[in-house]
C-alpha atoms as a PDB file:
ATOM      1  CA  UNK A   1     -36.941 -62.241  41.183  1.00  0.00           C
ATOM      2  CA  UNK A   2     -36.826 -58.448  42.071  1.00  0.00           C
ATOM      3  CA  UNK A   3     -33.835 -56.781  39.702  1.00  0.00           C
ATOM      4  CA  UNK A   4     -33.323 -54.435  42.232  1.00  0.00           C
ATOM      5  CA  UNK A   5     -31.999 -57.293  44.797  1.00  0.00           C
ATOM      6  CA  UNK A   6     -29.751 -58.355  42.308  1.00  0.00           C
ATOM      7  CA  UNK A   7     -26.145 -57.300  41.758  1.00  0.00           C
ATOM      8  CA  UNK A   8     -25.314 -56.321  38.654  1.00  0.00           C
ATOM      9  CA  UNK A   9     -22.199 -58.184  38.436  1.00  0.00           C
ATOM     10  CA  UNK A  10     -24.493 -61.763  39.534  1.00  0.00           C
ATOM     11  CA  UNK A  11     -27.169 -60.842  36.546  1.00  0.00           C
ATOM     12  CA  UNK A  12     -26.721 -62.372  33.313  1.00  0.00           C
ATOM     13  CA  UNK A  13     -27.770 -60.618  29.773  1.00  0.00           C
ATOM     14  CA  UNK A  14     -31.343 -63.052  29.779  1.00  0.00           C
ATOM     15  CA  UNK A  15     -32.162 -61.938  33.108  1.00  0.00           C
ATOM     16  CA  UNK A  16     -31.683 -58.189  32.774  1.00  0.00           C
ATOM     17  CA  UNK A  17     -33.899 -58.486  29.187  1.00  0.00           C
ATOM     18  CA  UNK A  18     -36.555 -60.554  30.840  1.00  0.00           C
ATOM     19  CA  UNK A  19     -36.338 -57.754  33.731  1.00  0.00           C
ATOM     20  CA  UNK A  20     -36.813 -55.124  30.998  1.00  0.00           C
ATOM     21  CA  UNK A  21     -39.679 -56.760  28.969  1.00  0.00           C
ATOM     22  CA  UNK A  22     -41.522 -57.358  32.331  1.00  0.00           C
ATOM     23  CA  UNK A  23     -41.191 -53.349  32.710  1.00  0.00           C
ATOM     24  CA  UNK A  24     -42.049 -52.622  29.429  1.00  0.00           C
ATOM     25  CA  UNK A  25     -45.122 -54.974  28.979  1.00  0.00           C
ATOM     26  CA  UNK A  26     -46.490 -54.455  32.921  1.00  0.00           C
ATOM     27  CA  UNK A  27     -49.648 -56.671  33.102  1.00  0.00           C
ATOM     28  CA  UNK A  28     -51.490 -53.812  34.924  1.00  0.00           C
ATOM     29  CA  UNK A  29     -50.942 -51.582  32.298  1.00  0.00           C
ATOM     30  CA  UNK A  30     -48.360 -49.060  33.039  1.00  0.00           C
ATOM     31  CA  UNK A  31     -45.730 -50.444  31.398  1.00  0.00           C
ATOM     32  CA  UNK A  32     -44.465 -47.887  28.695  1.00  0.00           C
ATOM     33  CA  UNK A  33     -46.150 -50.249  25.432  1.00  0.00           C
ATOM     34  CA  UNK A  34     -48.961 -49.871  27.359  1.00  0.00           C
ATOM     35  CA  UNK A  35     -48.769 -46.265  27.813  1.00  0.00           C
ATOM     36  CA  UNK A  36     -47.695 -45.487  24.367  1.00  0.00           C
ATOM     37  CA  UNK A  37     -50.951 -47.618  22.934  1.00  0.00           C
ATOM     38  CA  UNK A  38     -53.026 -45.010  25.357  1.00  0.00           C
ATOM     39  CA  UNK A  39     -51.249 -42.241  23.862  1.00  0.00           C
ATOM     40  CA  UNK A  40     -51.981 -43.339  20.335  1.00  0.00           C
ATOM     41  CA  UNK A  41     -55.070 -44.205  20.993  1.00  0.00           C
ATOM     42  CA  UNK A  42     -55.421 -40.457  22.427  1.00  0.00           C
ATOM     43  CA  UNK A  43     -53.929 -39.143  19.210  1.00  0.00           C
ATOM     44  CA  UNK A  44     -56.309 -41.001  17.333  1.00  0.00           C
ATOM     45  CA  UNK A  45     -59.435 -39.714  18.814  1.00  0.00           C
ATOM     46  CA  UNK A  46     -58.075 -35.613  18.624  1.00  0.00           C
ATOM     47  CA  UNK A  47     -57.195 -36.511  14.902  1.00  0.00           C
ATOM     48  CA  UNK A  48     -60.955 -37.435  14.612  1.00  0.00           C
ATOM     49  CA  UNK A  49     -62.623 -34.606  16.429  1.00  0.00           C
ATOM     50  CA  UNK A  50     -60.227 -32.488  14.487  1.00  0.00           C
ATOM     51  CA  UNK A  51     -61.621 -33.991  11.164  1.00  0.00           C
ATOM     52  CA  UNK A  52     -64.873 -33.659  12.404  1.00  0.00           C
ATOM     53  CA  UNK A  53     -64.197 -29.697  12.531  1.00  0.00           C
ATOM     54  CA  UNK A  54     -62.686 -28.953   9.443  1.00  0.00           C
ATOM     55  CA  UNK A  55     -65.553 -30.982   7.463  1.00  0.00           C
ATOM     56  CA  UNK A  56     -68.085 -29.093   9.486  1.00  0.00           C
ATOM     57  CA  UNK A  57     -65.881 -25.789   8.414  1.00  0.00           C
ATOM     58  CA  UNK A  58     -65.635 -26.590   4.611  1.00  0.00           C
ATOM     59  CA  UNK A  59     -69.590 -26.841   4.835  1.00  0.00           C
ATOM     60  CA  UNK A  60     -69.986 -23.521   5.984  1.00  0.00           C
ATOM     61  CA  UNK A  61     -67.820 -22.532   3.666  1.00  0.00           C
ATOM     62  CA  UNK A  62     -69.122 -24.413   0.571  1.00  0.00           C
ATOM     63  CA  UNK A  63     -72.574 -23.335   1.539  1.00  0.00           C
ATOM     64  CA  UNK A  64     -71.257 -19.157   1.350  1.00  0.00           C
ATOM     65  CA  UNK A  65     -69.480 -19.424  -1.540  1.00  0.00           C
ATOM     66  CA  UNK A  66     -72.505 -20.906  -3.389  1.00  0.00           C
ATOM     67  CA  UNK A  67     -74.705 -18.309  -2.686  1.00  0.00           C
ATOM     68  CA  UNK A  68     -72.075 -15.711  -3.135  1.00  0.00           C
ATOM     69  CA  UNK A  69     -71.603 -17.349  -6.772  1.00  0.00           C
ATOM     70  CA  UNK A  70     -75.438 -17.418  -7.386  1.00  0.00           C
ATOM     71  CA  UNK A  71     -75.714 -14.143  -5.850  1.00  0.00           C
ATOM     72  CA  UNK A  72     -72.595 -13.258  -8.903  1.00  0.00           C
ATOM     73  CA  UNK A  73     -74.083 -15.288 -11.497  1.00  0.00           C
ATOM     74  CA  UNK A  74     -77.797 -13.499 -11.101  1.00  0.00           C
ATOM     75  CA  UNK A  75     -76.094  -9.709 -11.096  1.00  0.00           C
ATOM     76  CA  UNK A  76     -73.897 -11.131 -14.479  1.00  0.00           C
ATOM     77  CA  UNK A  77     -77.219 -12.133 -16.246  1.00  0.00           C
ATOM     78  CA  UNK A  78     -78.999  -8.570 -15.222  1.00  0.00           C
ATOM     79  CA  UNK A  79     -75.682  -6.804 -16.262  1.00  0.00           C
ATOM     80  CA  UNK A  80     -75.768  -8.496 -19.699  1.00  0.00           C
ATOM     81  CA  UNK A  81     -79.566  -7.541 -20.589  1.00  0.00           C
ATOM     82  CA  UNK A  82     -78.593  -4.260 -19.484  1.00  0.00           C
ATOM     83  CA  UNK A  83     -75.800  -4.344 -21.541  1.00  0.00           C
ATOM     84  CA  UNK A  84     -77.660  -5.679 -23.989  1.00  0.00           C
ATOM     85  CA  UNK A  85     -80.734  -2.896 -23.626  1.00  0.00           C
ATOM     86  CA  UNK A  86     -77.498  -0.134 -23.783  1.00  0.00           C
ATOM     87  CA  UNK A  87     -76.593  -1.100 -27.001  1.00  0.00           C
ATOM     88  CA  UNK A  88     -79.877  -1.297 -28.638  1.00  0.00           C
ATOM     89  CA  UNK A  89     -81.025   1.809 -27.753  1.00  0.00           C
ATOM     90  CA  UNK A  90     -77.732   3.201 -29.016  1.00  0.00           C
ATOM     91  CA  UNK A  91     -78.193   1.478 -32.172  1.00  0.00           C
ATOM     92  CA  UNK A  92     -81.353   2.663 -32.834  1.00  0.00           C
ATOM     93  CA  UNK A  93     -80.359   6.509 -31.578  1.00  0.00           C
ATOM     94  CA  UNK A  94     -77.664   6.315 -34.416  1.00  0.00           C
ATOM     95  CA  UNK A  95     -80.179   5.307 -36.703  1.00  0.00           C
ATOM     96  CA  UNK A  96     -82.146   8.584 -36.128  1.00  0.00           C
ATOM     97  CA  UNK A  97     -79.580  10.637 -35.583  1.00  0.00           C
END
């Protein structure tokens, strides 16, 4: 029974809901459940690609920050025998001096 070809006055509360759930769950797949499922499902597959980016990001970024802290740690270790070196030749010029 087409709502449309009935008069709203002549339509009962069960007939206008089944009317409604027949629009909302379309068997051909347009209904709007159906559409919002789609749209999730949509959602759901961006939200992946997007986590696919940022973990390929943070990568990239872990990777330069490791050799920018080796890079730091190998400069500290030549600074200190230098430092070192300094200080011992200054104690020893004291000694002479």
């Amino acid at each position: 029974m087409d709502s449309s070809a009935l008069s709203t006055t002549s339509v009962g509360f069960g007939i206008k809901f089944r009317e409604l759930t027949k629009g909302l769950l379309k068997a051909d797949g347009t209904g709007n459940v159906a559409n919002k499922a789609v749209a999730l499902e949509g959602a759901i597959g961006r939200n992946s690609d997007d986590q696919d980016r940022l973990s390929a990001r943070v990568t990239i970024v872990e990777k330069r920050l490791r050799a920018q802290y080796s890079a730091l740690d190998a400069k500290m270790g030549t600074l200190t025998s230098l430092s070192s070196y300094v200080t011992a030749q200054l104690a020893q010029w004291n000694k002479t001096s």
